[in-house]
N, C-alpha and C. Protein backbone atom coordinates (compact mmCIF):
# COMPACT_ATOMS: atom_id res chain seq x y z
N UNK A 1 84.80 98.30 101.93
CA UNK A 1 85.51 99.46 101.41
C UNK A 1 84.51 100.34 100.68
N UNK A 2 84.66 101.49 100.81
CA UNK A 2 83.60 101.98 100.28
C UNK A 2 83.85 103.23 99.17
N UNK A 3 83.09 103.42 97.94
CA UNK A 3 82.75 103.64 96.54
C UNK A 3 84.34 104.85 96.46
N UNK A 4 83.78 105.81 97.41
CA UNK A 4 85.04 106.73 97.41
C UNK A 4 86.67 106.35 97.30
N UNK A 5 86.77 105.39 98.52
CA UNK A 5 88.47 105.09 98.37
C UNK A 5 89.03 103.96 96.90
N UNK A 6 87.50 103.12 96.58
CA UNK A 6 87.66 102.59 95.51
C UNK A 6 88.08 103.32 93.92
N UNK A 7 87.62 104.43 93.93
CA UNK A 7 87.87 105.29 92.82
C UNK A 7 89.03 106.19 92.93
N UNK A 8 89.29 105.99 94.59
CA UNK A 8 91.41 106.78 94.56
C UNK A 8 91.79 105.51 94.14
N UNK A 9 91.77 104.15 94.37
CA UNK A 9 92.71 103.36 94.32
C UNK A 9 92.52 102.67 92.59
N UNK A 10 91.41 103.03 91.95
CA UNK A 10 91.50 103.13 90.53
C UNK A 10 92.24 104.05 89.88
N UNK A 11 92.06 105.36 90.44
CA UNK A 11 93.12 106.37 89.80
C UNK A 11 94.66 106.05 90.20
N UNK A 12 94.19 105.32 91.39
CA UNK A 12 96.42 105.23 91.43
C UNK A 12 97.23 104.24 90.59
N UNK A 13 96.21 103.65 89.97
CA UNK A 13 96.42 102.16 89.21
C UNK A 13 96.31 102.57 88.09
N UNK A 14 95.55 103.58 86.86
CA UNK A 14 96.13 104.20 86.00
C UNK A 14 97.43 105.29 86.02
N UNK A 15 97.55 105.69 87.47
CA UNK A 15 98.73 106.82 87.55
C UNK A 15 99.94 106.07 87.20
N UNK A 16 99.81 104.78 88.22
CA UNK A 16 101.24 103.84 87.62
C UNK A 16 101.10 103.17 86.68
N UNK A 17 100.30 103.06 85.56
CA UNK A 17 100.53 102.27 84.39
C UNK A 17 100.92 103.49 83.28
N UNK A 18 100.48 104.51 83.77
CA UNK A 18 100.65 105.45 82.21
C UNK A 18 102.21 106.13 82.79
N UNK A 19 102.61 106.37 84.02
CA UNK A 19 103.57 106.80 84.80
C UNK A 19 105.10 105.67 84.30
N UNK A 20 104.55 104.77 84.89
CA UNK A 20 105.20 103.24 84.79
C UNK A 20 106.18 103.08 85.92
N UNK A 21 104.85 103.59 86.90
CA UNK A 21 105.73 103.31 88.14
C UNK A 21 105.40 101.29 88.65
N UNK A 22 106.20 101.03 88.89
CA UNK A 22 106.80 99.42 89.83
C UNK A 22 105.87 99.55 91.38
N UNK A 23 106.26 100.79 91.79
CA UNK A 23 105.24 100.52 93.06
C UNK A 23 104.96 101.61 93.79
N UNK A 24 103.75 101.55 94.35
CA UNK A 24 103.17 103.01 95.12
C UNK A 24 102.60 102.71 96.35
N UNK A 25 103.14 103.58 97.48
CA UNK A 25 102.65 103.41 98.73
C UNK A 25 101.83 104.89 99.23
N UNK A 26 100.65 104.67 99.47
CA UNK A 26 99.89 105.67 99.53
C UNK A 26 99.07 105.50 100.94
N UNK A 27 98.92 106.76 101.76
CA UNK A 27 98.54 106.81 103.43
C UNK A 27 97.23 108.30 102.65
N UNK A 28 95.81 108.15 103.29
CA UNK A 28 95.11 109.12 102.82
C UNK A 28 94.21 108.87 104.29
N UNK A 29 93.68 109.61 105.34
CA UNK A 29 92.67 109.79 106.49
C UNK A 29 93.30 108.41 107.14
N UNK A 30 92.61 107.57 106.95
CA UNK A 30 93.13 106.54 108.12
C UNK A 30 93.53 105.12 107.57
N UNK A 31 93.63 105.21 105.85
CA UNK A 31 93.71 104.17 105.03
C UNK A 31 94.78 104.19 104.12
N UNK A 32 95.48 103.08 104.00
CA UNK A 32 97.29 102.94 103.14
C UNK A 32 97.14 101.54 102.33
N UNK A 33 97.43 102.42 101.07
CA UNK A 33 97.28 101.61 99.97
C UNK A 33 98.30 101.52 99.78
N UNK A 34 99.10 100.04 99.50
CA UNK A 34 100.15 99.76 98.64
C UNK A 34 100.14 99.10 97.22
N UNK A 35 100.60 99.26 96.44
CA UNK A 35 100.55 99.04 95.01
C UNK A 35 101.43 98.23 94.77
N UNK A 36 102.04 97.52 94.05
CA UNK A 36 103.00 96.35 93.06
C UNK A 36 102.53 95.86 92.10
N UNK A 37 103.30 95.96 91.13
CA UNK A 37 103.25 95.58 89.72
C UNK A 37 103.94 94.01 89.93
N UNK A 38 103.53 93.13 89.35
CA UNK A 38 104.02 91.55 89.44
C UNK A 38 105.44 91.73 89.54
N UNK A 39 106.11 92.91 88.36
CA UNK A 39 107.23 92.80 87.87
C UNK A 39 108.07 93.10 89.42
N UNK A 40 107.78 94.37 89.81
CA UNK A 40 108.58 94.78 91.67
C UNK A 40 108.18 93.48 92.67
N UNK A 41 106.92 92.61 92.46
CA UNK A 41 106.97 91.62 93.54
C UNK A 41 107.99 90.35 93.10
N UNK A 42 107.96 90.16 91.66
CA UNK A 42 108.92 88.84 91.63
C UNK A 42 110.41 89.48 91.44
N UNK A 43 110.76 90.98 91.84
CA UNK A 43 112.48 91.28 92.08
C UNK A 43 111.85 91.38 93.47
N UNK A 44 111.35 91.85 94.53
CA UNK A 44 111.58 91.22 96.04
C UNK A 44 111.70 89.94 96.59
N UNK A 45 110.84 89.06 95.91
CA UNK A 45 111.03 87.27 96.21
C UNK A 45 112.85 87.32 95.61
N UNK A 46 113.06 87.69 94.44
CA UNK A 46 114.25 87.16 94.28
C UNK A 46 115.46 87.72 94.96
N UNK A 47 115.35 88.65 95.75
CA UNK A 47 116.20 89.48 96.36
C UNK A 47 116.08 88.85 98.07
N UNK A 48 115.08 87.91 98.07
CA UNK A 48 114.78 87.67 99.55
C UNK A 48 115.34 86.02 99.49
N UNK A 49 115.53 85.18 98.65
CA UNK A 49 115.50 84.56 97.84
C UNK A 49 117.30 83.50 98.39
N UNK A 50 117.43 82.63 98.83
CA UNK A 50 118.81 82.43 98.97
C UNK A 50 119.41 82.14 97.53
N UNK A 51 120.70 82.20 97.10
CA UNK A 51 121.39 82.45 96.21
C UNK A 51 121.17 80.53 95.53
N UNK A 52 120.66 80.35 94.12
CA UNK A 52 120.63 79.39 93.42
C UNK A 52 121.94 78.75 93.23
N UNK A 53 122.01 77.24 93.78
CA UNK A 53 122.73 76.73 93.02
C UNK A 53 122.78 75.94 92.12
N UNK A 54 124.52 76.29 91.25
CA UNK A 54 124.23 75.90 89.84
C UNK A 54 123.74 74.37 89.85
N UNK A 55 123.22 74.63 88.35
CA UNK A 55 122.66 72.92 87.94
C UNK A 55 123.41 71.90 87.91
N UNK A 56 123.46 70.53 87.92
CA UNK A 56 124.26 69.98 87.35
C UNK A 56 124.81 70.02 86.21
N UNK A 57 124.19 70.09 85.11
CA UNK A 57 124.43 70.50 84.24
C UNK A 57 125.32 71.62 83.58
N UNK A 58 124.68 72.57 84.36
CA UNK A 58 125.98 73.97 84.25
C UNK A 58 127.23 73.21 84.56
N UNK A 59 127.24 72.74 85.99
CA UNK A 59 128.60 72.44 86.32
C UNK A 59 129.29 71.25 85.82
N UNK A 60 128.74 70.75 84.66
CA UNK A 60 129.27 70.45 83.56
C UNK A 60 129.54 70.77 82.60
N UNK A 61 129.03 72.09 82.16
CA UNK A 61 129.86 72.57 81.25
C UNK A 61 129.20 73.25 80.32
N UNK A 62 127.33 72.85 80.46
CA UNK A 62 126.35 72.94 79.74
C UNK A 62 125.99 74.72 79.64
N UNK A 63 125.54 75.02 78.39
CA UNK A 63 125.62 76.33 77.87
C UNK A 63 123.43 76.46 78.56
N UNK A 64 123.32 77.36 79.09
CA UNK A 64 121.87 77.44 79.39
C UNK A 64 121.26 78.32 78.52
N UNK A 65 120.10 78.18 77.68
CA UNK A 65 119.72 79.64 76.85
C UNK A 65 118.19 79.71 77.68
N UNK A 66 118.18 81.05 78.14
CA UNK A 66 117.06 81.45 78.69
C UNK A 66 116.49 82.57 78.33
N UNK A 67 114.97 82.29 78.73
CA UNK A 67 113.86 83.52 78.52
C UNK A 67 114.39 84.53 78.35
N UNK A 68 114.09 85.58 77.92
CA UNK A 68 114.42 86.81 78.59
C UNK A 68 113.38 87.61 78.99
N UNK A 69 112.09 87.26 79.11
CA UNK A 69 111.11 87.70 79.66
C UNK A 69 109.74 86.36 79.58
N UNK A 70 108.92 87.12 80.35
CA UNK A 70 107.80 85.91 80.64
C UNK A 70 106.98 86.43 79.30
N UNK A 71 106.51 84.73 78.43
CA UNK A 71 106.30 84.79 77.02
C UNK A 71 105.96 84.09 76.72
N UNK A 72 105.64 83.27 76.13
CA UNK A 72 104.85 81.94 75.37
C UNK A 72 105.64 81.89 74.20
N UNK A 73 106.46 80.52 74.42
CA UNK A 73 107.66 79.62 73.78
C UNK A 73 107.27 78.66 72.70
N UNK A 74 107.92 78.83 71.21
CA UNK A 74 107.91 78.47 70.42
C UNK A 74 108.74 77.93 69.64
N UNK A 75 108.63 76.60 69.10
CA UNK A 75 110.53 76.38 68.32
C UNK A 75 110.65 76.39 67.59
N UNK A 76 109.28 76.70 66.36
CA UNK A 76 109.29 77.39 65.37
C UNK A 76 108.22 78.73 64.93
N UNK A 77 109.29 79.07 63.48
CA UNK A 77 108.52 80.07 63.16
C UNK A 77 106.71 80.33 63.20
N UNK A 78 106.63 79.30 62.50
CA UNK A 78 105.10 78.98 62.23
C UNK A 78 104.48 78.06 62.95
N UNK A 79 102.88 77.63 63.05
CA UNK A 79 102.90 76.16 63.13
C UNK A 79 103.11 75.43 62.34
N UNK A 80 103.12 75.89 60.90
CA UNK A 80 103.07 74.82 60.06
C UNK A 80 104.90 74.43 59.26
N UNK A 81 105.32 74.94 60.07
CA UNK A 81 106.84 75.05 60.13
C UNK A 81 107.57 74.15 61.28
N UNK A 82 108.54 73.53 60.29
CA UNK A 82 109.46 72.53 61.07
C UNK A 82 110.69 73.55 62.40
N UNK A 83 110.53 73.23 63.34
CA UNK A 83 111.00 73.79 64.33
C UNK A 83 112.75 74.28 63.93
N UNK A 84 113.21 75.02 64.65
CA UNK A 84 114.57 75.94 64.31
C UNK A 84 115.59 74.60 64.48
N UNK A 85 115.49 74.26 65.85
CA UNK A 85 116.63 73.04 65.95
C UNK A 85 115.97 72.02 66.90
N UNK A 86 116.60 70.91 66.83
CA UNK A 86 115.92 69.52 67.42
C UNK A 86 117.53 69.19 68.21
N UNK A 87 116.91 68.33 69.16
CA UNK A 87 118.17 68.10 70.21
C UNK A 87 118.76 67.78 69.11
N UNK A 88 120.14 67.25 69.43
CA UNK A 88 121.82 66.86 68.60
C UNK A 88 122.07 67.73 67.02
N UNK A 89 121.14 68.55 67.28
CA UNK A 89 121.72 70.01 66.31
C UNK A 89 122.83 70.35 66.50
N UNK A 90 123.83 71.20 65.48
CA UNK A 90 124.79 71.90 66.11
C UNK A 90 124.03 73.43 65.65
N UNK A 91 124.67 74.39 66.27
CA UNK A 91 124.02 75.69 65.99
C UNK A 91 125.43 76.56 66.17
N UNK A 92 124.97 77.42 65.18
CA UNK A 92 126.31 78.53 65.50
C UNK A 92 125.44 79.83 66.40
N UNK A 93 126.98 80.58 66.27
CA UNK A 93 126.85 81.98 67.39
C UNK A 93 126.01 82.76 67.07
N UNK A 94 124.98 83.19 67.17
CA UNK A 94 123.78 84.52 66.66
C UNK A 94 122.41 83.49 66.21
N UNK A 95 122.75 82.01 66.15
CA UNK A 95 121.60 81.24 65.26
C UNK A 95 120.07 81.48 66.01
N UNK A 96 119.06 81.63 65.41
CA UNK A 96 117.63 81.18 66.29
C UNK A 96 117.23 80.02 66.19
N UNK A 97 116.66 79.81 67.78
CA UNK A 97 116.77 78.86 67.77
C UNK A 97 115.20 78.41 68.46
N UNK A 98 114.77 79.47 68.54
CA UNK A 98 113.55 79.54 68.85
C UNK A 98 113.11 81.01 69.06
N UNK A 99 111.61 81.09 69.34
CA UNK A 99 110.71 82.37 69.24
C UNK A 99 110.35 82.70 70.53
N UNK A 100 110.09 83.52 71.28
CA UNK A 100 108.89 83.52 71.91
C UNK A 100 108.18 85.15 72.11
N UNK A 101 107.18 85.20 72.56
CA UNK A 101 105.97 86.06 71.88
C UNK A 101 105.30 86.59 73.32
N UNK A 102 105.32 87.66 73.20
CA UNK A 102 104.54 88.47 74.69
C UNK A 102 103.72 89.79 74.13
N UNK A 103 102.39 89.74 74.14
CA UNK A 103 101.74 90.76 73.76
C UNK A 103 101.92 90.87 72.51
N UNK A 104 101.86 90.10 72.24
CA UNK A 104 102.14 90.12 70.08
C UNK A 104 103.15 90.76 69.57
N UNK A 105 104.21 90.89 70.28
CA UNK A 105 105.38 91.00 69.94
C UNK A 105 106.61 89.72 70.12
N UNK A 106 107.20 89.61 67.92
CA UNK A 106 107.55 88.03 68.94
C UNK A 106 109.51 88.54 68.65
N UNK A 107 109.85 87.60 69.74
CA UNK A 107 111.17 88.14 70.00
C UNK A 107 111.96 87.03 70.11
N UNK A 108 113.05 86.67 68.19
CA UNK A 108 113.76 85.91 68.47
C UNK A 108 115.03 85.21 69.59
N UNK A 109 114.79 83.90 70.16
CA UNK A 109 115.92 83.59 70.65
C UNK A 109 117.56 83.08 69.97
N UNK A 110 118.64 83.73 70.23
CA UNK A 110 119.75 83.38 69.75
C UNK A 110 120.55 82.57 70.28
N UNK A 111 121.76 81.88 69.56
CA UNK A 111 122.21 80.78 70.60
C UNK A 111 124.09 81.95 70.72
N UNK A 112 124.42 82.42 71.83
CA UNK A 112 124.80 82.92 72.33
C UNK A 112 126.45 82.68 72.00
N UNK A 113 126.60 81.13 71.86
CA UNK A 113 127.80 80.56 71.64
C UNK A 113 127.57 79.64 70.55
N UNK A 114 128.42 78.77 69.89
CA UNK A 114 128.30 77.65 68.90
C UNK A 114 128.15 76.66 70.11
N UNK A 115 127.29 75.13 69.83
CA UNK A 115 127.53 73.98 70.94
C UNK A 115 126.15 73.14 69.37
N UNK A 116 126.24 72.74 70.15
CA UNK A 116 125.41 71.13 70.10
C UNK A 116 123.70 71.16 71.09
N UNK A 117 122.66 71.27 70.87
CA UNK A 117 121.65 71.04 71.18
C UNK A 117 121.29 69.36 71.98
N UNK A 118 121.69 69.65 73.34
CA UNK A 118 121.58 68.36 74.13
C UNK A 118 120.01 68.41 75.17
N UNK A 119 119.30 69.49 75.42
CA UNK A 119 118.25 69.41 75.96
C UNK A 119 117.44 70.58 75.63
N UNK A 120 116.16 70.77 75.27
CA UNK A 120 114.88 71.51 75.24
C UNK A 120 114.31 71.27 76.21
N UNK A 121 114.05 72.04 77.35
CA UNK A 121 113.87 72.07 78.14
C UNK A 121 112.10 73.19 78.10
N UNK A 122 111.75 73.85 77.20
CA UNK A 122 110.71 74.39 77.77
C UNK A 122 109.96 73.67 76.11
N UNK A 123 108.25 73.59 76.86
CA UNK A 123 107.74 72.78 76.07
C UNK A 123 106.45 74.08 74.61
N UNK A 124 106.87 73.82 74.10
CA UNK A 124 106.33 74.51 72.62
C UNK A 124 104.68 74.85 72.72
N UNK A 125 104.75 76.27 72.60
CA UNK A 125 103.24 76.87 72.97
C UNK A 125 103.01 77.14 74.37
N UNK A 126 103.83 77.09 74.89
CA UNK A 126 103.34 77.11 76.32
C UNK A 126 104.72 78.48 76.91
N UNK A 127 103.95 79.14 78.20
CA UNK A 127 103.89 80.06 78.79
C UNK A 127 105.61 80.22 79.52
N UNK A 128 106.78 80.56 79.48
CA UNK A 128 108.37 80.52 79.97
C UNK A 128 108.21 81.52 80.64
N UNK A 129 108.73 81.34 82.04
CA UNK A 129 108.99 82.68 83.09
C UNK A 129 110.07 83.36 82.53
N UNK A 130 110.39 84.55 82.94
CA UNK A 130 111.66 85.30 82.50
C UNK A 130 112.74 84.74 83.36
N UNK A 131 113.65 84.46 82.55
CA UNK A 131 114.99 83.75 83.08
C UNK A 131 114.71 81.92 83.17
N UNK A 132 113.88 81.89 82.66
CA UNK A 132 113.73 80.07 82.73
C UNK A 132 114.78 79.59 81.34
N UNK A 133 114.96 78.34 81.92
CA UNK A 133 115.83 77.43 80.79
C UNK A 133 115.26 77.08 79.83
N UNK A 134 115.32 77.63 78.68
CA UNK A 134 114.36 76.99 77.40
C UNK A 134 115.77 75.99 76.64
N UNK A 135 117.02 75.87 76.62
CA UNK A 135 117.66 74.94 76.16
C UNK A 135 118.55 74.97 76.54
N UNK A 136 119.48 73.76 76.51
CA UNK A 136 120.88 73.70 76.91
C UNK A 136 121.67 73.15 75.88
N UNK A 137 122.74 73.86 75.95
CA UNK A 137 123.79 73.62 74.73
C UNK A 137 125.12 72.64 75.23
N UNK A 138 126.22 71.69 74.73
CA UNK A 138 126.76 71.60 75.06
C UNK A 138 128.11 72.57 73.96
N UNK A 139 129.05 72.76 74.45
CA UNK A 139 130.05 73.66 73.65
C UNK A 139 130.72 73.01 72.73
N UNK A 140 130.78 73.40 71.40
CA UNK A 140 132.01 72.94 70.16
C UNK A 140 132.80 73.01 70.11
């Protein structure tokens, strides 16, 4: 590839970050650049994707609290802080119940309903896809 088309396809890669475009398809002399941001490739996998079925768990009854974006998961405030809740907690409606943190912004998790803390499911310090199960509740 050579120096020229490298410096369009640098400029199209600041156009969509300061733009905040998801994706760009570009045709220039005899060469077509396509663009995707992670975020537009993992909504095509999931759109291509056959329909999930529920867990066992769900279909027992189990309350799921998930990511809401890809983040690095924490169950407490601090490190030097005793974590928000430990399985067989009960937790009420709005409680946190954990943290998690993307680009140094950290963004409490709430527990959605009142239940009982029956599984932690994502492991502390470490990296949660958006929409992953970080705990399951059972209901009060």
């Amino acid at each position: 590839m050579d120096e020229e088309i490298l410096r369009h396809i640098r400029a199209l890669c600041r156009l969509m970050w300061e733009v905040g475009l998801r994706e760009l398809d570009v045709s220039w002399r005899d060469t077509r650049v396509i663009l995707r941001t992670e975020q537009a490739v993992r909504r095509e996998r999931a759109a291509a994707a056959p329909p999930a079925r529920p867990a066992p768990e769900a279909e027992q009854g189990l309350i799921e609290i998930r990511s809401p974006l890809l983040a690095t998961f924490y169950r407490s405030p601090a490190p030097d802080r005793p974590p928000f809740v430990e399985v067989g907690d009960l937790v009420e409606k709005g409680q946190t119940v954990a943290v998690v943190e993307a680009m140094k912004v950290i963004s409490d998790i709430t527990a959605e309903t009142a239940g009982r803390v029956v599984e932690i499911c994502a492991e502390n310090g470490k990296l949660v896809q958006e929409n992953e199960v970080l705990m399951r509740l059972a209901a009060a």
